[in-house]
Protein backbone atom coordinates (compact mmCIF):
# COMPACT_ATOMS: atom_id res chain seq x y z
CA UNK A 1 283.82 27.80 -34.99
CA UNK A 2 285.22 29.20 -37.98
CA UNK A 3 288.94 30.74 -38.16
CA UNK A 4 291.47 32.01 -40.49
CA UNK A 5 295.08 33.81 -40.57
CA UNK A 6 295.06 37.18 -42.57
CA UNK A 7 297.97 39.36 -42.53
CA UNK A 8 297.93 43.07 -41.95
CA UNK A 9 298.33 44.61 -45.30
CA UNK A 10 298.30 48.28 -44.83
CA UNK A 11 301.39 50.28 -44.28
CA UNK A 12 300.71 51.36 -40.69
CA UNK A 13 299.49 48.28 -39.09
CA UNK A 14 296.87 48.10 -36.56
CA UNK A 15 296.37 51.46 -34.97
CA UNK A 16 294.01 53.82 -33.64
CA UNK A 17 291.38 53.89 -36.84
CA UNK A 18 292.12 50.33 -38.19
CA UNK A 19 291.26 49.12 -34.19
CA UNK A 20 287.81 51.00 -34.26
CA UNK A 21 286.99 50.08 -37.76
CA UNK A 22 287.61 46.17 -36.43
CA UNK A 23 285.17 46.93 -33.56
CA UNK A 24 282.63 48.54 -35.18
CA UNK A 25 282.68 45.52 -37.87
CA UNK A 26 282.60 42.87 -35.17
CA UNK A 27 280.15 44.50 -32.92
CA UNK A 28 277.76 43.97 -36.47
CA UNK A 29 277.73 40.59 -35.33
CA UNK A 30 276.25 37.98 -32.88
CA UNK A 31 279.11 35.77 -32.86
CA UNK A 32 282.15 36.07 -30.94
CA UNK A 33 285.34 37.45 -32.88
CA UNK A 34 288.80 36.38 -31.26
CA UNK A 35 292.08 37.62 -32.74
CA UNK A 36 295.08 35.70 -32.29
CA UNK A 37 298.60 37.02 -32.15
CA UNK A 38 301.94 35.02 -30.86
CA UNK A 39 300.02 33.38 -28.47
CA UNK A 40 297.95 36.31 -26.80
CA UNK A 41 294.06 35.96 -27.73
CA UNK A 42 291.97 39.57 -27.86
CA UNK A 43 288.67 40.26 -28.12
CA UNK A 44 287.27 41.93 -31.39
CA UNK A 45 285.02 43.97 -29.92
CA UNK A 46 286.96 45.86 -27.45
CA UNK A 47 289.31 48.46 -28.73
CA UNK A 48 291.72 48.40 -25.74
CA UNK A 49 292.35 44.37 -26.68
CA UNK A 50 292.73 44.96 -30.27
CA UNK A 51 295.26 47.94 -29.59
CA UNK A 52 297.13 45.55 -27.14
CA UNK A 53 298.46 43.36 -29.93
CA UNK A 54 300.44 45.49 -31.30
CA UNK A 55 300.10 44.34 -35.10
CA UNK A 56 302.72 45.42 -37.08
CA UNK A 57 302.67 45.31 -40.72
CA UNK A 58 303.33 41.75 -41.83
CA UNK A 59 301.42 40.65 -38.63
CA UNK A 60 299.86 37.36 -39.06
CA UNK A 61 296.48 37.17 -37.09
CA UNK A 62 294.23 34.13 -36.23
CA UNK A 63 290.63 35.29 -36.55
CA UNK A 64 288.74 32.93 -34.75
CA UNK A 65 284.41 33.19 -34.97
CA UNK A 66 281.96 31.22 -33.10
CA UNK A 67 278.26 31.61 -33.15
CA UNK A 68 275.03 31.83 -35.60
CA UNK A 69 276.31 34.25 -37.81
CA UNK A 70 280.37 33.15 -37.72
CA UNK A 71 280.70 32.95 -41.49
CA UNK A 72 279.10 36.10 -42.30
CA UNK A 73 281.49 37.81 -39.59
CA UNK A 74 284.65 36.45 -40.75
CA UNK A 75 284.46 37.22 -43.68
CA UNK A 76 283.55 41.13 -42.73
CA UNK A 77 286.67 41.01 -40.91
CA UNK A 78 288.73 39.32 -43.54
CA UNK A 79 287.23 41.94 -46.19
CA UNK A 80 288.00 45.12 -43.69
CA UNK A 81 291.60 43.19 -43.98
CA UNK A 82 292.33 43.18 -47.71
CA UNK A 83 290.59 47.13 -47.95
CA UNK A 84 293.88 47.95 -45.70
CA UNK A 85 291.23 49.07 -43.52
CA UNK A 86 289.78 51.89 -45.87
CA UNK A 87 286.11 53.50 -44.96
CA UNK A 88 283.93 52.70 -47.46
C-alpha cells in the first residue's frame, strides 16, 4: 500500500465533474483507491462515496492505493489533483 495527502486545489472543490473525473481515473486501475477525509474512508471508484465527503477547497485528502499497479494509480490521482481537475 501506497498513500499520500493532496489538497483540493481548485476553486470549487470536489463536485459533480471533479467526482466523475476521480472515478473514471481510478476505475483505469487494478488497485484499490481509498480517499480519506476527517476520519470517513470512500471508495474511488464510486461517485456516490466520493460526493459524500464533501471536499471543500483546502480539503486535505488521504489517498490510500493497494494492489499491482498502486504507484501508477496514485500518482493518476495525485496528477488529476494538481490539473484542478481539468479534462485534458
Amino acid at each position: 500500500m501506497v498513500s499520500k495527502e493532496l489538497t483540493v486545489i481548485n476553486d470549487s472543490g470536489i463536485h459533480a465533474r471533479p467526482a466523475a473525473l476521480i472515478v473514471e481515473t481510478a476505475t483505469k486501475f487494478r488497485s484499490n483507491v481509498i480517499f480519506i477525509k476527517d476520519g470517513m474512508r470512500a471508495n474511488a471508484k464510486s461517485i456516490m462515496n466520493i460526493m459524500l465527503l464533501a471536499a471543500e477547497p483546502g480539503a486535505v485528502i488521504r489517498v490510500e492505493t493497494e494492489g499491482d499497479d498502486e504507484g501508477d494509480a496514485l500518482k493518476a490521482i495525485e496528477d488529476l489533483f494538481n490539473s484542478r481537475f481539468k479534462y485534458d
